[in-house]
Protein backbone atom coordinates (compact mmCIF):
# COMPACT_ATOMS: atom_id res chain seq x y z
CA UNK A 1 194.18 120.50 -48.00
CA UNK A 2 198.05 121.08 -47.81
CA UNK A 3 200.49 118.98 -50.37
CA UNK A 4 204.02 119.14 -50.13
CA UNK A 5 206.67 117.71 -52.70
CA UNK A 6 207.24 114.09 -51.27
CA UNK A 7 210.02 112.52 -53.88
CA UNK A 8 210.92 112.12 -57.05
CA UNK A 9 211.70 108.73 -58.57
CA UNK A 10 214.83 108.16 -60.45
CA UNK A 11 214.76 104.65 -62.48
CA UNK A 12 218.58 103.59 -62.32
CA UNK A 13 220.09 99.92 -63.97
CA UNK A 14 222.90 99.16 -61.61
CA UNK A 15 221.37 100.74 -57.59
CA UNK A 16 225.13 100.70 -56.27
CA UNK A 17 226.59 102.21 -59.38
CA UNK A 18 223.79 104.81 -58.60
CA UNK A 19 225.05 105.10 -55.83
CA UNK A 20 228.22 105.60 -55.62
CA UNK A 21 227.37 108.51 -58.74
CA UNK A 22 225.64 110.49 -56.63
CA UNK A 23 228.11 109.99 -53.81
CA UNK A 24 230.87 111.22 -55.87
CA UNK A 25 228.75 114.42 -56.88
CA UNK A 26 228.64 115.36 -53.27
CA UNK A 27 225.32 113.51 -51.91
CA UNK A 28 224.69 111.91 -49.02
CA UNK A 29 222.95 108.25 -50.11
CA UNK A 30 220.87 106.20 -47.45
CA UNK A 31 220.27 102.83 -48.80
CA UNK A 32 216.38 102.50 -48.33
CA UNK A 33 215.88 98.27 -48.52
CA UNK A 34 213.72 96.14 -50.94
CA UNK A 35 209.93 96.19 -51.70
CA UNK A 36 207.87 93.00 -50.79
CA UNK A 37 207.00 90.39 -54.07
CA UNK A 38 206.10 90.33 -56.76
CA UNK A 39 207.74 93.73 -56.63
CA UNK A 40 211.74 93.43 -57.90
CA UNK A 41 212.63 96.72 -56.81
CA UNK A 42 214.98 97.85 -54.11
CA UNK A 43 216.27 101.46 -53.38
CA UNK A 44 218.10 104.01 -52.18
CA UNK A 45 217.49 107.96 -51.05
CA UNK A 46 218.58 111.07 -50.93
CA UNK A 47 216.72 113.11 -48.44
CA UNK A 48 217.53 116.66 -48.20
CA UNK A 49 217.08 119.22 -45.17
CA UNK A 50 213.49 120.91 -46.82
CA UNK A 51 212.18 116.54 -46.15
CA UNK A 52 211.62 115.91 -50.24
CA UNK A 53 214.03 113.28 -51.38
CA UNK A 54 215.13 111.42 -54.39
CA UNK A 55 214.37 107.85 -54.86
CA UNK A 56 216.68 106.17 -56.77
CA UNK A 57 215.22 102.57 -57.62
CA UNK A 58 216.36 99.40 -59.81
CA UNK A 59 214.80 96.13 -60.74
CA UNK A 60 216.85 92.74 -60.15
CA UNK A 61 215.16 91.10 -62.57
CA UNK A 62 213.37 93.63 -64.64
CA UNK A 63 209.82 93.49 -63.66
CA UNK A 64 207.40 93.46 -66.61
CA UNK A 65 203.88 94.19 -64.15
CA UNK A 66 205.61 97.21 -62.93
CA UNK A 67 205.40 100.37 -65.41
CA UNK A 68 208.31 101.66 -63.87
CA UNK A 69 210.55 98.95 -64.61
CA UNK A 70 209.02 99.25 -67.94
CA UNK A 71 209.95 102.20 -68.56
CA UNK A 72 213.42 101.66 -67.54
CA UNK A 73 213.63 99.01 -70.06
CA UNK A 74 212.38 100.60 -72.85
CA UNK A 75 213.74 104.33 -72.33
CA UNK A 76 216.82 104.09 -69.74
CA UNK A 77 217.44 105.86 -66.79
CA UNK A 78 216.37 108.73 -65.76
CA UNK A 79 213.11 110.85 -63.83
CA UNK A 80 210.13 108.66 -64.23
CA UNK A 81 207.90 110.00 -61.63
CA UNK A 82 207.32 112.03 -58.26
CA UNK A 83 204.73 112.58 -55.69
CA UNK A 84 203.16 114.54 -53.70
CA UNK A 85 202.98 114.52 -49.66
CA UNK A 86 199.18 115.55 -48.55
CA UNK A 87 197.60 115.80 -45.10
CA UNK A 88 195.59 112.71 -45.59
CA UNK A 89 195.72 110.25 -48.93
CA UNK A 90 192.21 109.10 -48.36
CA UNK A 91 190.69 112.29 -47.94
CA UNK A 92 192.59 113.76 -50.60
CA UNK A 93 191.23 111.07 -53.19
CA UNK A 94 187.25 112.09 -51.98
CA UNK A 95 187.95 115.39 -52.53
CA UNK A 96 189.77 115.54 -55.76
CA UNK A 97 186.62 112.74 -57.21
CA UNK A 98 184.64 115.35 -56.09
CA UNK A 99 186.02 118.32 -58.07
CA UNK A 100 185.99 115.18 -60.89
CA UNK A 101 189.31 113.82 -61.09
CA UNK A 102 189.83 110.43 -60.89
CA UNK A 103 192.70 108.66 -58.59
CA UNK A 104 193.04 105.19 -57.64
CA UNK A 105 193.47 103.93 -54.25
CA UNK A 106 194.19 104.34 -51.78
CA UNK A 107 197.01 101.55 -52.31
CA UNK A 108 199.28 100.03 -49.54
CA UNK A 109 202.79 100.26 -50.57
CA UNK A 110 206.06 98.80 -47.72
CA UNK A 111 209.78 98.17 -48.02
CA UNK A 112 211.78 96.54 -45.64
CA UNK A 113 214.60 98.46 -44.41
CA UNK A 114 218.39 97.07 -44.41
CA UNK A 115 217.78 97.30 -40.86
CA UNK A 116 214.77 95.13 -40.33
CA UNK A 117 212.08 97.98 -40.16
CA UNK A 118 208.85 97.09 -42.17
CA UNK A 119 208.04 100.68 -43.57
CA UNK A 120 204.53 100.81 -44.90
CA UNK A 121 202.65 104.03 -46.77
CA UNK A 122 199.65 104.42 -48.71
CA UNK A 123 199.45 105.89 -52.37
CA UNK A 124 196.61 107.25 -54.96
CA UNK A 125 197.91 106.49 -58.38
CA UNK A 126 197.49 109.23 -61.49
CA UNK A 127 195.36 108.21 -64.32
CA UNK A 128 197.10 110.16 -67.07
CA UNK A 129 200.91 110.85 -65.80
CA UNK A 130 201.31 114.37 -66.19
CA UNK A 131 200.06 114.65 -62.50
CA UNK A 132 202.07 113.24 -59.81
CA UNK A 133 200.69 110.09 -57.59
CA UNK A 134 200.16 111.16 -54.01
CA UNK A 135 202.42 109.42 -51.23
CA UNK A 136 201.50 108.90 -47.50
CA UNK A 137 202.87 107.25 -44.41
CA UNK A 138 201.36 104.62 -42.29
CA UNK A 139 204.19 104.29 -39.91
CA UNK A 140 205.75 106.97 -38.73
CA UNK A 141 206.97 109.46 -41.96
CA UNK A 142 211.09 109.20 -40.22
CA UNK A 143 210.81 105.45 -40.72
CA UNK A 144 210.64 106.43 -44.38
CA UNK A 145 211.93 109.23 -44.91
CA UNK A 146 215.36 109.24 -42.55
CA UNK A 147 216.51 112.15 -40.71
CA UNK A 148 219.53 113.62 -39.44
CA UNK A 149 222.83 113.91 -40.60
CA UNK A 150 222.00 112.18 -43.63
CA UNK A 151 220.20 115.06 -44.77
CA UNK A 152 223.06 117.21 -44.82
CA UNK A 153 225.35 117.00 -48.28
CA UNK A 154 228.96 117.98 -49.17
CA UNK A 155 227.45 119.90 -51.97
CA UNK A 156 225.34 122.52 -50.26
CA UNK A 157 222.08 120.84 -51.46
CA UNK A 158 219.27 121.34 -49.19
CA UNK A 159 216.60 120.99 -51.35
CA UNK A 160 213.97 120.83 -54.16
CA UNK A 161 213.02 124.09 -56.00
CA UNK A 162 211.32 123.16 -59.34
CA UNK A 163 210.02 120.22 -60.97
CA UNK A 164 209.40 120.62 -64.37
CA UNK A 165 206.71 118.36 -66.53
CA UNK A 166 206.19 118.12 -69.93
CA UNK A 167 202.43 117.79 -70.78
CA UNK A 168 200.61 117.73 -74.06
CA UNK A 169 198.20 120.55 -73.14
CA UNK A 170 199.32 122.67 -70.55
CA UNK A 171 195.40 124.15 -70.36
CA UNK A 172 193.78 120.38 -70.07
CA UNK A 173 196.84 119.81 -67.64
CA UNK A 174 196.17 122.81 -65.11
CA UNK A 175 192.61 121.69 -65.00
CA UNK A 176 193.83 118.22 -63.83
CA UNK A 177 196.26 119.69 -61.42
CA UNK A 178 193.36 122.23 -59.92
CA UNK A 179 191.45 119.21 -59.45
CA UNK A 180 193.81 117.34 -57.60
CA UNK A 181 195.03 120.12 -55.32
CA UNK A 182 191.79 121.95 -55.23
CA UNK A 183 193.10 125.40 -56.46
CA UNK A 184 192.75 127.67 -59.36
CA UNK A 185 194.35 126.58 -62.67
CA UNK A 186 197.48 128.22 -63.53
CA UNK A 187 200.77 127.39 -65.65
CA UNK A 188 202.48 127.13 -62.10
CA UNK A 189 201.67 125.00 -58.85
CA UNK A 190 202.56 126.26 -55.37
CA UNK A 191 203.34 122.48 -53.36
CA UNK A 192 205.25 123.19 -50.05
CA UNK A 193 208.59 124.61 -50.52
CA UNK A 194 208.58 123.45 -54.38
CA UNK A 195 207.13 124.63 -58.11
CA UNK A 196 205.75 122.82 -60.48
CA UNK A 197 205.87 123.91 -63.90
CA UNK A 198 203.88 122.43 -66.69
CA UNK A 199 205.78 122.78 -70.26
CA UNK A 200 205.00 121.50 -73.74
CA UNK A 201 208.12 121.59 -75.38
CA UNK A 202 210.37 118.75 -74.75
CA UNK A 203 207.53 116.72 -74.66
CA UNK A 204 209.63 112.90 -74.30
CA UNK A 205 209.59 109.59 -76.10
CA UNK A 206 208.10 107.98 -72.92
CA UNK A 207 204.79 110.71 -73.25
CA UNK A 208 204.12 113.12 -69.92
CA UNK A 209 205.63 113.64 -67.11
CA UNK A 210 208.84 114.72 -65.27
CA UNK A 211 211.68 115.97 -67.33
CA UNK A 212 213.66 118.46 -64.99
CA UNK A 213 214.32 119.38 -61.59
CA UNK A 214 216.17 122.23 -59.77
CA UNK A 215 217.78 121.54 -56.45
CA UNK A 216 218.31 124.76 -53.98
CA UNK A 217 221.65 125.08 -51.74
């Protein structure tokens, strides 16, 4: 099965201050709407021309069921997560419990656009977070994931090159990530138009996951 990168999730206090940030650093922003309750979260993204985007996502209040907002809380802002785009989410779960890695899901996930659209996806959630949770659309993927002119950006940037993750054994990790895409294990991970590299140094407060990205002009 193909994957693609899907987004990355940015964890942000203040969504307009966000906002206007990446605005003045020469993105194009698309406010994205607010998730349905008990969910607190609403969000905004930057999509780029290559279709990965960045989420960037607050909590108003802070949400303590959601790990996200948890995070946010207890680290600050920053990367917190990213996914992967495959052909099919429920497929994808069979198949990586077959080669014995376990996901859960597939879970229904929606937001409700600023302009009344009722976006819905489905996702398989990562049991240990230095693999990314897969990502996959119900209604139709533009409803989500906008496009246009607001994938074109002052800066140049037209998309993601490299994500970078910091794991606590890069061997146990490229067994997990062989598992999930159903290729050989390897340092590096081939995902669409993007890398992934696994790293242990750096390894943050928060434990694995995302600690870099590169964007491509």
């Amino acid at each position: 099965m193909r994957f693609s990168l899907d987004h990355v999730v940015i964890a942000v206090h203040d969504l307009q201050r966000a906002i206007d940030d990446y605005r003045s650093k020469g993105f194009t922003v698309t406010p994205g709407g607010r998730h349905p309750a008990p969910r607190t979260s609403s969000n905004a993204l930057v999509v780029f021309e290559d279709g990965a985007y960045l989420e960037l996502i607050s909590w108003i209040p802070p949400n303590p069921a959601e790990r996200w907002s948890n995070l946010l809380q207890q680290f600050g802002e920053g990367y917190i997560d990213f996914a992967l785009l495959p052909e099919d989410v429920p497929r994808a779960i069979e198949e990586a419990k077959a080669r014995g890695l376990a996901l859960n899901g597939p879970i229904d996930g929606s937001r409700l656009r600023p302009d009344g659209k009722h976006v819905k996806w489905q996702t398989a959630r990562q049991t240990t977070f230095d693999l990314p949770f897969l990502c996959g659309d119900i209604t139709p993927r533009e409803w989500r994931v906008p496009e246009g002119e607001c994938r074109r950006h002052a800066n140049g940037v037209r998309g993601i090159e490299r994500i970078t993750v910091a794991v606590r054994d890069a061997g146990v990790s490229a067994q997990r990530y062989a598992a999930l895409l159903g290729v050989a294990p390897g340092g590096e991970f081939e995902v669409g138009q993007a890398r992934i590299v696994l790293t242990e140094k750096g390894l943050p407060a928060r434990g694995e996951g995302i600690v870099d990205l590169a964007l491509g002009r």
